[in-house]
Protein backbone atom coordinates (compact mmCIF):
# COMPACT_ATOMS: atom_id res chain seq x y z
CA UNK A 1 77.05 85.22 82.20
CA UNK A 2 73.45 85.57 83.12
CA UNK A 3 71.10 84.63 80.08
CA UNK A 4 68.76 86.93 78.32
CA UNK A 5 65.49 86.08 80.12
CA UNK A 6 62.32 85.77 77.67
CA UNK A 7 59.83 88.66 77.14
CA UNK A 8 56.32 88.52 78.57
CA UNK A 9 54.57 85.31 76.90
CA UNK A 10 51.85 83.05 77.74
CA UNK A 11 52.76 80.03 80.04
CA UNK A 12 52.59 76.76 78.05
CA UNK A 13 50.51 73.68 79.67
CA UNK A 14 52.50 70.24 79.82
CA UNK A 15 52.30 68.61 76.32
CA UNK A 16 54.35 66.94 74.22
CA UNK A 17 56.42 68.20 71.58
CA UNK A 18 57.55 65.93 68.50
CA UNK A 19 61.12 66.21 67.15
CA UNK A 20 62.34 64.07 65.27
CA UNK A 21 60.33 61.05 66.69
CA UNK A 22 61.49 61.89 70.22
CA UNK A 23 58.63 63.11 72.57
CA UNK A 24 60.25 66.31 74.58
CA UNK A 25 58.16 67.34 77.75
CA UNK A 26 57.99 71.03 77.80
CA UNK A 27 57.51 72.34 81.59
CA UNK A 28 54.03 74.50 82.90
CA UNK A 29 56.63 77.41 83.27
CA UNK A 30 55.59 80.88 82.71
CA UNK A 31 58.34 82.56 80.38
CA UNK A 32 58.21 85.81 81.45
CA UNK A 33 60.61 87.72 83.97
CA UNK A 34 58.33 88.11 86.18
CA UNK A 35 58.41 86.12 89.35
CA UNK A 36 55.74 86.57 92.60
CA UNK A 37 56.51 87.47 96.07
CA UNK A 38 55.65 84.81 98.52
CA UNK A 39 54.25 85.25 101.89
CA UNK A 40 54.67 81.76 103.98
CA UNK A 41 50.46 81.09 103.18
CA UNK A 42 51.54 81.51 99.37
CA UNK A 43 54.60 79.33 99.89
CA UNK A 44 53.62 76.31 97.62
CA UNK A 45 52.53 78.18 94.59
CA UNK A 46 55.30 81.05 92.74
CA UNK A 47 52.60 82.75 90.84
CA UNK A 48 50.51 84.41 93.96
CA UNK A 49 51.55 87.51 95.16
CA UNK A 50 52.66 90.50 93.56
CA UNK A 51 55.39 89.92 91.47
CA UNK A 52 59.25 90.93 90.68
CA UNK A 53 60.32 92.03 87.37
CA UNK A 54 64.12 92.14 86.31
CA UNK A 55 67.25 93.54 88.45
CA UNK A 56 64.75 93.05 91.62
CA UNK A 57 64.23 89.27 90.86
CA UNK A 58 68.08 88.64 89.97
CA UNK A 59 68.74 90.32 93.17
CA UNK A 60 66.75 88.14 95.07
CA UNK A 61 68.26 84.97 93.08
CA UNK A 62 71.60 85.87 93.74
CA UNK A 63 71.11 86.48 97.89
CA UNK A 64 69.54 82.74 97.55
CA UNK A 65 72.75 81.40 96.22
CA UNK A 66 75.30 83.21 98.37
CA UNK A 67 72.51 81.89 101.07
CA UNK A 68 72.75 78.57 99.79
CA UNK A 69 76.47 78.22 99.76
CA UNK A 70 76.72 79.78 102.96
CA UNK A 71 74.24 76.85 104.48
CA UNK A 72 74.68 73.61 102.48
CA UNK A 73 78.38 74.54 100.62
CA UNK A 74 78.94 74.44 96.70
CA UNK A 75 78.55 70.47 96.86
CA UNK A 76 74.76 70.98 98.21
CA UNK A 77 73.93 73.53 95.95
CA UNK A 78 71.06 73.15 93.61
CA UNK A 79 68.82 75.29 91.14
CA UNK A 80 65.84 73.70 92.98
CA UNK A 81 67.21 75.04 95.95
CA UNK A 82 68.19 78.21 95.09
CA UNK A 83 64.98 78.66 93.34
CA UNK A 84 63.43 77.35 96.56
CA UNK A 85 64.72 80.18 98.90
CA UNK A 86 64.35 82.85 96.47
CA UNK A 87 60.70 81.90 95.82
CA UNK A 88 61.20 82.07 91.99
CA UNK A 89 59.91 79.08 89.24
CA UNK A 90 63.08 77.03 88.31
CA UNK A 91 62.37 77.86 84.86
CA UNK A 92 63.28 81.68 85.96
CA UNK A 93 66.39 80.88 87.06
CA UNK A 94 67.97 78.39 83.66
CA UNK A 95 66.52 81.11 81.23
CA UNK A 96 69.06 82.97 82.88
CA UNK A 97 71.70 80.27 83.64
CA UNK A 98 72.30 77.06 82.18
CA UNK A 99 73.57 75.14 85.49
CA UNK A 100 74.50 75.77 89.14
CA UNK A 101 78.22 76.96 88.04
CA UNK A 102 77.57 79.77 86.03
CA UNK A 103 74.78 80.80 88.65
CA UNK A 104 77.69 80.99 91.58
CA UNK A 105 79.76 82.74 89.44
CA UNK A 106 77.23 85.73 88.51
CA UNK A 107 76.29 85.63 92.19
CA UNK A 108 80.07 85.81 93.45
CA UNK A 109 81.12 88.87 91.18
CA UNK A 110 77.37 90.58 92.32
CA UNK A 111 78.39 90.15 95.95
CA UNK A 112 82.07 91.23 95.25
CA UNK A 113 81.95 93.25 91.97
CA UNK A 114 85.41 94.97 92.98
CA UNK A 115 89.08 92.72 93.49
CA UNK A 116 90.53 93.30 96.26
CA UNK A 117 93.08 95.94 95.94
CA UNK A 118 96.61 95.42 97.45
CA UNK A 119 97.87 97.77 100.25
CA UNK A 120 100.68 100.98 99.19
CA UNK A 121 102.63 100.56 101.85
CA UNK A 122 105.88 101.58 100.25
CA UNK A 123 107.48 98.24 100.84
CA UNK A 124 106.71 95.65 98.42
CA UNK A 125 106.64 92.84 101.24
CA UNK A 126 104.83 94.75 103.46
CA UNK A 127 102.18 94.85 100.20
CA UNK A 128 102.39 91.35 99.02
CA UNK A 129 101.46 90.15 102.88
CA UNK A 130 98.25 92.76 102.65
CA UNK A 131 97.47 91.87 99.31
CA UNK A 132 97.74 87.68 99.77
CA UNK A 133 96.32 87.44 103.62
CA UNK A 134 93.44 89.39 102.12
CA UNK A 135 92.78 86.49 99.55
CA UNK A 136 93.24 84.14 102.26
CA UNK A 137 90.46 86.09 104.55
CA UNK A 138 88.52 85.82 101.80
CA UNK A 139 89.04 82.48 100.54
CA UNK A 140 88.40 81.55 104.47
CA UNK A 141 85.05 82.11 103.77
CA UNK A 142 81.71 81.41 102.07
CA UNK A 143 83.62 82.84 98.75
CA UNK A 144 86.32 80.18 99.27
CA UNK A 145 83.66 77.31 99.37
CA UNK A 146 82.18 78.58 96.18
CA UNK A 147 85.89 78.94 94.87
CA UNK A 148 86.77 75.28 95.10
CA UNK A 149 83.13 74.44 93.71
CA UNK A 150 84.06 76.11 90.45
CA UNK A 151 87.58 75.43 90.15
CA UNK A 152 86.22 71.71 90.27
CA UNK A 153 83.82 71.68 87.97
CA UNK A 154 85.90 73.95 85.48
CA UNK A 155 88.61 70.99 84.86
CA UNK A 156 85.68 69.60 82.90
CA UNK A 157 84.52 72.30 81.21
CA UNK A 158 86.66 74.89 79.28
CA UNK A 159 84.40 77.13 78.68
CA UNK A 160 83.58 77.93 82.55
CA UNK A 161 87.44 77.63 83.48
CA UNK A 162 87.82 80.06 81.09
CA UNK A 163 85.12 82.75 82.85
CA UNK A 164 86.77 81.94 86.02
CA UNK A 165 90.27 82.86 84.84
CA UNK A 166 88.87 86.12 83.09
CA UNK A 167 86.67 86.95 86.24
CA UNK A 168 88.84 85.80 89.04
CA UNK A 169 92.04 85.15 88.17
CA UNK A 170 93.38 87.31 85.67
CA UNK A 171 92.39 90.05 87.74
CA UNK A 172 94.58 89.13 90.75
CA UNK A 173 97.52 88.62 88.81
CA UNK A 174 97.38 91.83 87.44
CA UNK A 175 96.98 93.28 91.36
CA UNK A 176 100.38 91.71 92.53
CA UNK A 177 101.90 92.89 89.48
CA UNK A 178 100.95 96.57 89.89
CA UNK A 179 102.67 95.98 93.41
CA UNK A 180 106.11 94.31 91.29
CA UNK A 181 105.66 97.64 89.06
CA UNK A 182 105.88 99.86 92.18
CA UNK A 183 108.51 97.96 94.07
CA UNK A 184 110.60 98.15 90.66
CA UNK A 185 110.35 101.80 90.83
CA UNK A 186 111.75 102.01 94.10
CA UNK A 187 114.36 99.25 93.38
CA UNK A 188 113.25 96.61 95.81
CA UNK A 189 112.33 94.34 92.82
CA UNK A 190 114.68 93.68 89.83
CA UNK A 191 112.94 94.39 85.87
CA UNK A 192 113.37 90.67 84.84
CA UNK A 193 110.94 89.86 87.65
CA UNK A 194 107.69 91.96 86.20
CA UNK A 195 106.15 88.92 84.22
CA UNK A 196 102.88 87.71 84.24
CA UNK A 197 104.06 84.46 85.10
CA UNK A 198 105.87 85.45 87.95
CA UNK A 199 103.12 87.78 89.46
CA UNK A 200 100.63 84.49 89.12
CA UNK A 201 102.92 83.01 91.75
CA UNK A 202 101.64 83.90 94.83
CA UNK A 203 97.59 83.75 94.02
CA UNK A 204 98.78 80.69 92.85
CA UNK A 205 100.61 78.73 95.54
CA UNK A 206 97.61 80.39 97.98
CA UNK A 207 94.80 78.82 95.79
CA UNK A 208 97.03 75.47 95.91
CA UNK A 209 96.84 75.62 100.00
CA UNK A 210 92.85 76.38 99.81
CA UNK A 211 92.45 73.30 97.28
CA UNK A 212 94.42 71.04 99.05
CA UNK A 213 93.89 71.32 102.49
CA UNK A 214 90.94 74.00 103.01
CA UNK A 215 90.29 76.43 105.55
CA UNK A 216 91.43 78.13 107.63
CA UNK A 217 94.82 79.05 105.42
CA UNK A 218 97.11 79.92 108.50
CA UNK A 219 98.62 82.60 108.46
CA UNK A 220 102.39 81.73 108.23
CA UNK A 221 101.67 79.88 105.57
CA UNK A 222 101.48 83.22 103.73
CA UNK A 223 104.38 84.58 105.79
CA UNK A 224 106.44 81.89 104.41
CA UNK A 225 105.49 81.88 101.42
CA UNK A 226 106.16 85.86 100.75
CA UNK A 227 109.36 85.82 103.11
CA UNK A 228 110.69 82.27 101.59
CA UNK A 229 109.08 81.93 97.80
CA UNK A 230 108.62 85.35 96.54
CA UNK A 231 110.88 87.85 98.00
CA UNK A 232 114.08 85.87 97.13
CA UNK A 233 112.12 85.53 93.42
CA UNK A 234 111.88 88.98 92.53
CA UNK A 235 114.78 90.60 94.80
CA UNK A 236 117.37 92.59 93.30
């Protein structure tokens, strides 16, 4: 979801800009992608130093996020601050993102850009416990924070909720159903059970735990919940 930054341009003083009778303040922010290098004597002003053009200066913005979450949590998190540890302009960072959302979710997939895949154990239990307690390690952590962030602010905004459930979601739905898939082939789960609805069961139910009452998600919660929700669900 990053945005398109601008090409190289002049930076524009601070001057006001008529539309439609309504003065707009346009910021002293250079438009270009690249963004200075700051040692601690250059600390005050972005522009000194020599300076980071494209993947190099995303890279940097996303380590300041996962930073940032790690430190301060999702609530904490702000573009100033983010732009703040990853000595960049603010203005770099909203050409590419239009709020602090869209930012953590760019910088999530960058840090994890492959789902977790489920065990092949050759017993579907045995795969559904790998698969969920590795959502709940990860969930556990600075990801999980950053998790709840977005969830929250995607109940007021469609659009993001639906990123999340494309980049998140969807994808770990489809993981426990290749496990129903394989477990049907073997004949430990019965045909009627390979839905998507039933697959979105356990990501579900653990999400549910994380959003209610946090971490750490113990682990016989997901014991019980494989041994007492979805094994008598999809059972033959």
């Amino acid at each position: 979801m990053a945005r398109q930054a601008d090409g190289d341009d002049d930076p524009d003083n601070v001057k006001s800009v008529g539309v439609k009778s309504v003065d707009v303040q346009v910021r002293d922010e250079p438009i270009d992608d690249d963004e200075p290098i700051e040692d601690d004597a250059a600390a005050a002003d972005h522009r000194r130093g020599p300076r980071r053009r494209g993947d190099a200066l995303t890279a940097a913005i996303f380590d300041a996020t996962l930073a940032e979450l790690a430190e301060v949590g999702y609530a904490e998190l702000t573009m100033e601050r983010v732009a703040g540890r990853a000595r960049a302009s603010k203005g770099s960072l909203y050409r590419r993102w239009s709020n602090r959302a869209e930012l953590v979710v760019d910088a999530m997939h960058h840090a994890r850009p492959h789902q977790i895949e489920p065990p092949d154990t050759g017993s579907v239990r045995e795969d559904l416990l790998g698969y969920l307690r590795a959502v709940a390690v990860l969930l556990n952590g600075a990801d999980g924070e950053a998790a709840r962030g977005l969830m929250v602010e995607s109940v007021r905004d469609p659009e993001l909720m639906a990123v999340v459930r494309i980049r998140f979601i969807d994808p770990g739905i489809a993981m426990v159903l290749d496990v129903l898939r394989r477990g049907a082939v073997r004949g430990e789960v019965r045909p009627t059970a390979l839905t998507h609805r039933i697959a979105s069961v356990g990501p579900g139910l653990i999400r549910q735990q994380y959003m209610v009452y946090g971490a750490p998600i113990p682990d016989d919660v997901v014991l019980e919940l494989v041994d007492h929700i979805l094994m008598p669900l999809i059972s033959t």
